[in-house]
Protein backbone atom coordinates (compact mmCIF):
# COMPACT_ATOMS: atom_id res chain seq x y z
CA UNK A 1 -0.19 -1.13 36.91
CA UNK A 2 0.15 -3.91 38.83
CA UNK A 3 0.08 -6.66 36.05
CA UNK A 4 2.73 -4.98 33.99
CA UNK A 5 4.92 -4.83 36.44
CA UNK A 6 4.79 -8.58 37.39
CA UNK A 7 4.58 -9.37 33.50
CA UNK A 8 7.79 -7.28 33.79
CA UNK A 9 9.26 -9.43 36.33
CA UNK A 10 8.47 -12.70 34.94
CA UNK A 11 10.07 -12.15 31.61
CA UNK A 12 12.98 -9.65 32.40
CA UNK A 13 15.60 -12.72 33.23
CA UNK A 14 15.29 -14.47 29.33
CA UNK A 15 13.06 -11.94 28.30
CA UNK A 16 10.22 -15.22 27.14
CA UNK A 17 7.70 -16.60 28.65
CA UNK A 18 6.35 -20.13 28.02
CA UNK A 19 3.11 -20.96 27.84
CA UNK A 20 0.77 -24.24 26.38
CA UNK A 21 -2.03 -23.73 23.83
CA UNK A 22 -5.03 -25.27 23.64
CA UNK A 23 -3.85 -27.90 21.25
CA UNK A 24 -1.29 -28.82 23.79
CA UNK A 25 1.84 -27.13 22.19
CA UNK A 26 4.26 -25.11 24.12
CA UNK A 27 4.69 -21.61 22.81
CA UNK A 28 7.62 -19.59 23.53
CA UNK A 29 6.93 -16.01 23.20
CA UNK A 30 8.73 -12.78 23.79
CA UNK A 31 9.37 -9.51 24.83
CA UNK A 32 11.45 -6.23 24.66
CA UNK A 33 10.86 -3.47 27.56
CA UNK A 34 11.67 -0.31 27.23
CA UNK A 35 12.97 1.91 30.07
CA UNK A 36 9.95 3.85 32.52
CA UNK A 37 8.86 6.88 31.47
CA UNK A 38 9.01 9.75 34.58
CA UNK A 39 6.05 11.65 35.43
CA UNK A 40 7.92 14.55 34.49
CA UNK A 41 8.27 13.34 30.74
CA UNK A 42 4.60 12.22 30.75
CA UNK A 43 3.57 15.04 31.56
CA UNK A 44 6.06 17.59 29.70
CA UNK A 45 4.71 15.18 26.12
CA UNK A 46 1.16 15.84 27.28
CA UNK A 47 1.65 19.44 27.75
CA UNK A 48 3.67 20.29 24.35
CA UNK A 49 1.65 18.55 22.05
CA UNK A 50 -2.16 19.34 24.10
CA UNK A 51 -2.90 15.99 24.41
CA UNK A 52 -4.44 14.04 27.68
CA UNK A 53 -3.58 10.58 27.46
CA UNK A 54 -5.63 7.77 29.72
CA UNK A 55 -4.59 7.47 33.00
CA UNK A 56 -3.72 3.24 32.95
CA UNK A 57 -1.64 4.22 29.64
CA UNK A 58 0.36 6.95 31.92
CA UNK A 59 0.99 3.69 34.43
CA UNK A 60 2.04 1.55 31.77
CA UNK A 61 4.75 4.11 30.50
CA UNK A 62 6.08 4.17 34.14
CA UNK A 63 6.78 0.84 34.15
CA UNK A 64 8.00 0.53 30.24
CA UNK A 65 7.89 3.58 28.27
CA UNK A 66 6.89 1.28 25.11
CA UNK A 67 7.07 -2.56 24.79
CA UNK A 68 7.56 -5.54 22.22
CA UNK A 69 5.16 -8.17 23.89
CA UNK A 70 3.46 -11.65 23.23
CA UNK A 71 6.08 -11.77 20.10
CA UNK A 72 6.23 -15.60 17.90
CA UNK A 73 10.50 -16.56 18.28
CA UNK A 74 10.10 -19.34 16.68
CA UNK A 75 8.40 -17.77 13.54
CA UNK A 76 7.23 -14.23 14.12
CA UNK A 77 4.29 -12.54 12.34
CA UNK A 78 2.53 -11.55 15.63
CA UNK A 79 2.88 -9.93 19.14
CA UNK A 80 2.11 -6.61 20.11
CA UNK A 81 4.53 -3.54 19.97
CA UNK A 82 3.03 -0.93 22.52
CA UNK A 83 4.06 2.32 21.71
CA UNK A 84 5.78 4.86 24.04
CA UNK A 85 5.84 8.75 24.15
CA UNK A 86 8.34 8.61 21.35
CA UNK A 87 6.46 6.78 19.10
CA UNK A 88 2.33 7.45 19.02
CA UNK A 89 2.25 10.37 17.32
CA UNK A 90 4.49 9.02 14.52
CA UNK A 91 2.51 6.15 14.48
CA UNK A 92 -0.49 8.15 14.26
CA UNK A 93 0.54 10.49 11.31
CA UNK A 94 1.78 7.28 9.62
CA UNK A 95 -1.22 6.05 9.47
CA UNK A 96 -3.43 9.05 8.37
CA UNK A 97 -0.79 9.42 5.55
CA UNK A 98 -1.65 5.79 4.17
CA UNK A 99 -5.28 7.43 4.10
CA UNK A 100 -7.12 6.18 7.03
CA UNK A 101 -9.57 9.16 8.10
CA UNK A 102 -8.69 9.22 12.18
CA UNK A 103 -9.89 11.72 13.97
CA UNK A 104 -8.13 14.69 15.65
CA UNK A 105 -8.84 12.86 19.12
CA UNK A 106 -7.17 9.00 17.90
CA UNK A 107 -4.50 8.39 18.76
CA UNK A 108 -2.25 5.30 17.84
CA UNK A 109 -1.15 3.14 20.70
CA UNK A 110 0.18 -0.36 19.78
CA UNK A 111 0.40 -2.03 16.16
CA UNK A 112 -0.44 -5.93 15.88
CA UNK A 113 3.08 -7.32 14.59
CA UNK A 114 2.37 -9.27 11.72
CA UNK A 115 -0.17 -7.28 9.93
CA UNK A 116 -1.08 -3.57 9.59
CA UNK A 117 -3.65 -3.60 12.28
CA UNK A 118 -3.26 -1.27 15.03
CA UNK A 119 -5.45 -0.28 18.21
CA UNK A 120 -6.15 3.44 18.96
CA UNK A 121 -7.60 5.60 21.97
CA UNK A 122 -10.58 7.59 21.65
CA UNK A 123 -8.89 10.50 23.79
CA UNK A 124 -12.68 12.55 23.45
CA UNK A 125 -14.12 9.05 25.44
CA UNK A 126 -11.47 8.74 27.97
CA UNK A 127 -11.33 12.18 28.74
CA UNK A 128 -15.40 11.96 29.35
CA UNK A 129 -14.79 8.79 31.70
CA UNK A 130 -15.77 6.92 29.43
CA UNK A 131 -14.39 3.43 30.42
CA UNK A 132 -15.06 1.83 26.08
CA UNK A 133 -12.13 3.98 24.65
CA UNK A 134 -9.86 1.40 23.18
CA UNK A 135 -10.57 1.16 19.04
CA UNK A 136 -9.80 -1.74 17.31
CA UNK A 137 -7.73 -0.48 13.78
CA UNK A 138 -9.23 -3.47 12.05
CA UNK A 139 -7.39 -2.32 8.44
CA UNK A 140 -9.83 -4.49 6.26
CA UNK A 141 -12.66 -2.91 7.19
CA UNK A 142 -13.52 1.10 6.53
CA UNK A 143 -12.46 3.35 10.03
CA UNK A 144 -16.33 3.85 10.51
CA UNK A 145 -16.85 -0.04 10.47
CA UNK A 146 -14.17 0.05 13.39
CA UNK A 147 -15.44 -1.45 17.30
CA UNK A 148 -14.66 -0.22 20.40
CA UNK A 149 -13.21 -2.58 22.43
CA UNK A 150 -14.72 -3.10 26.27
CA UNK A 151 -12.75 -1.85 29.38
CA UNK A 152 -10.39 0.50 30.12
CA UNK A 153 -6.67 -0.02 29.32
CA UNK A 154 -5.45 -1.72 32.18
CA UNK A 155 -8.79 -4.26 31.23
CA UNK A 156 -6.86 -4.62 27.89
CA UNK A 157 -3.94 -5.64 29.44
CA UNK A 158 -5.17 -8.05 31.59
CA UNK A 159 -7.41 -9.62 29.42
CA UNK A 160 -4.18 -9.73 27.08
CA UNK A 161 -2.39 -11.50 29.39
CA UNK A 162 -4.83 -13.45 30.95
CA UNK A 163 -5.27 -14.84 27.00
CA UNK A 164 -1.59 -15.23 26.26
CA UNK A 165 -1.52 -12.76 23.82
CA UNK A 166 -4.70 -13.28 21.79
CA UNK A 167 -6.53 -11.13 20.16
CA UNK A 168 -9.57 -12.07 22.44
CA UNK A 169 -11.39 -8.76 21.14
CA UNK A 170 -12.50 -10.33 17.70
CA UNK A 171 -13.67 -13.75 19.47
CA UNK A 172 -17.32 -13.70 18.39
């Protein structure tokens, strides 16, 4: 996963990155990576607990077995915290406990900081190929009301980067 590596690179020195809105203003963002994930571990997790995660997922958690990214220093409330092998099927059970209906084949990838949204996979889609498999945990609307995202992961990320962190899914 190409991009993640290089986002990797770019922000491991002061782990921030700088970057001008569109009203002009420099923004100062950052980010927390974890350690890689081995293949062994991915596929040991994937193995004990029957679950086939998407492939551009598996190549993030090679390069950082979870991530803080795109997170406000200056006053917090957003950024994304990508969740690693440790952490999304916590994440998961957390959230069918504060009564959101997910199906058996959601799974919980990353929570928007700030909020209580979060953004799942659709393991039955990505299993099929299917290249829409990203879900959008919108938490004011109803789970049925919730959108598939376009692309694949690694589209997510790069779109996420390419928009500095925005949640570019929701532009209408």
């Amino acid at each position: 996963m190409k991009q993640i590596k290089l986002l990797k690179e770019r922000t491991s020195t002061r782990n921030t990155l700088s970057y001008t809105d569109i009203f002009g203003q420099t923004i100062e963002v950052g980010f927390s990576w974890n350690n890689p994930a081995s293949e062994e571990e991915i596929h040991e997790f994937e193995s004990l607990n029957n679950i086939k995660l998407p492939k551009n997922y598996k190549e993030f958690l090679k390069v950082s077995n979870g991530a803080v990214i795109y997170e406000d220093i200056e006053y917090g409330g957003s950024g994304y915290k990508i969740l690693g092998l440790d952490e999304i099927l916590k994440s998961t059970k957390d959230k069918k406990e504060w009564g959101y209906d997910l199906k058996d084949f959601y799974i919980v990838f990353a929570e928007v900081m700030g909020n209580s949204d979060f953004l799942l996979f659709d393991l039955k889609k990505s299993e099929d190929k299917g290249k829409d498999y990203i879900i959008d945990g919108d938490t004011g609307y109803s789970v049925d009301e919730w959108e598939y995202i376009k692309g694949n992961f690694s589209h997510f990320i790069n779109r996420l980067i390419t928009t500095n962190g925005s949640v570019y899914w929701r532009w209408y």
